[in-house]
Protein backbone atom coordinates (compact mmCIF):
# COMPACT_ATOMS: atom_id res chain seq x y z
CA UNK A 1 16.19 -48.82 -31.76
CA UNK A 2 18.41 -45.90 -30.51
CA UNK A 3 16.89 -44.32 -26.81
CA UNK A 4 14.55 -41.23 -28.19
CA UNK A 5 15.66 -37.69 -25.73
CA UNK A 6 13.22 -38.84 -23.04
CA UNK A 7 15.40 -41.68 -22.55
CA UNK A 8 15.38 -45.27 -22.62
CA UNK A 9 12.14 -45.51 -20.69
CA UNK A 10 11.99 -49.75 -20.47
CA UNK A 11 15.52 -49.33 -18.46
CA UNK A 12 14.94 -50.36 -14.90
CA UNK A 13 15.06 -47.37 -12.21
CA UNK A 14 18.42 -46.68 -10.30
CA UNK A 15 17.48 -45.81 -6.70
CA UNK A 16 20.85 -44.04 -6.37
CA UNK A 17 19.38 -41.48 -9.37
CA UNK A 18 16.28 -41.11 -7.21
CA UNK A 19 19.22 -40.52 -4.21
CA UNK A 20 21.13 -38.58 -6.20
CA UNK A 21 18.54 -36.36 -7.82
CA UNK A 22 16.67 -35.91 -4.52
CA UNK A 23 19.87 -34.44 -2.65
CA UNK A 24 20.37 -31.86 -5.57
CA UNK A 25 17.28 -30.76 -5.11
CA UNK A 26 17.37 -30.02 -1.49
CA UNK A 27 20.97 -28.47 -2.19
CA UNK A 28 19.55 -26.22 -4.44
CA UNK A 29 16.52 -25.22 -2.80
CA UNK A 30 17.98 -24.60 0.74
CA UNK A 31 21.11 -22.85 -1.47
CA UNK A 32 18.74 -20.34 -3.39
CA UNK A 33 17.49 -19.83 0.72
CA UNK A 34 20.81 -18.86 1.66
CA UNK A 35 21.56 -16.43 -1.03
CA UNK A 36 18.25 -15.07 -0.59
CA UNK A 37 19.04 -14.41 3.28
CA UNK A 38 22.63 -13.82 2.41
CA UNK A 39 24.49 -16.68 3.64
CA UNK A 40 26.72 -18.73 2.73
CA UNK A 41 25.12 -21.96 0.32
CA UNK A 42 26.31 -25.41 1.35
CA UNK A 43 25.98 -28.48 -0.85
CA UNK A 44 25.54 -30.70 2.55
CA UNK A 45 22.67 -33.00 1.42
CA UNK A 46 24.59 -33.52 -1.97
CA UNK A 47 28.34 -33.81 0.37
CA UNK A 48 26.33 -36.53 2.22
CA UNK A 49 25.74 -38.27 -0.36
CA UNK A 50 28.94 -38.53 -1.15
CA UNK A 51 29.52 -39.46 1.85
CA UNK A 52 27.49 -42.65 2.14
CA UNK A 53 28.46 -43.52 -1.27
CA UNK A 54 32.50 -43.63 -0.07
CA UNK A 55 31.33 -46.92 1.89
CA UNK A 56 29.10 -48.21 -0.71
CA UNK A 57 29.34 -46.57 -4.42
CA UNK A 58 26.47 -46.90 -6.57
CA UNK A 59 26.12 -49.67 -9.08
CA UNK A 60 27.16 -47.13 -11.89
CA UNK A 61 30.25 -44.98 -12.00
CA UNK A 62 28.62 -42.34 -13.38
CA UNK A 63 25.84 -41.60 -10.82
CA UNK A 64 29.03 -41.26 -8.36
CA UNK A 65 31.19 -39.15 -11.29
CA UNK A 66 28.16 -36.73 -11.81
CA UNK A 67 27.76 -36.22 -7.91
CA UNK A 68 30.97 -35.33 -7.51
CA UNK A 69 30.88 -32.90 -10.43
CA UNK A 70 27.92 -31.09 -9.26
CA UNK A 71 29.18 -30.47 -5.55
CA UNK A 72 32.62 -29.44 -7.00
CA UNK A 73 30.22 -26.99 -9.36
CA UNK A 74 27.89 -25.84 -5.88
CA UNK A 75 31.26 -25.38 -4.49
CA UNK A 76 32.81 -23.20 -7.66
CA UNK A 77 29.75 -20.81 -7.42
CA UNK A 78 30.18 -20.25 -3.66
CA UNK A 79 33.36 -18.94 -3.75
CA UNK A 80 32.42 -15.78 -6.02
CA UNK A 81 29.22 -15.82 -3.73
CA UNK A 82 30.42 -14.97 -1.30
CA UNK A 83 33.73 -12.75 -2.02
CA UNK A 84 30.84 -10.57 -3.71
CA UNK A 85 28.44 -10.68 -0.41
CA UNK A 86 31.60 -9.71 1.99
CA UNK A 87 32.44 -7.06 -0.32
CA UNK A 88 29.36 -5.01 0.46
């Protein structure tokens, strides 16, 4: 039987998902902070990741792939940011 949209919920947990997710999360929130106060938003918790995953990847290539892709997206929205916030 074909995972339902929840997921395949018997699969055994990833702890570099937990990393992974966790790091977004505190990217995001301390990002949303620094837009609020007008700075500049950094992806450094997700960057770290990165980081520590350089030396020793994650069992799947696609917890690495998607990390990459979302602090290449943190870093795509920054750029506009902040043109638009030195404009003013």
């Amino acid at each position: 039987m074909a995972p339902g949209p929840e997921g395949d919920r018997g699969a055994p947990p990833l702890p570099a998902a937990a990393t992974l997710a966790e790091s977004l999360r505190r990217a995001t929130e301390r990002g949303a902070r620094e837009v609020r106060e007008r700075g500049e938003p950094r992806g450094d918790d997700l960057r770290e990741t990165l980081d520590a995953w350089s030396a020793d990847p994650p069992d799947r290539f696609l917890l690495h792939k998607s990390a990459a892709l979302l602090l290449e997206a943190l870093d795509e929205v920054t750029t506009p940011l902040m043109a638009s916030t030195r404009a003013r």
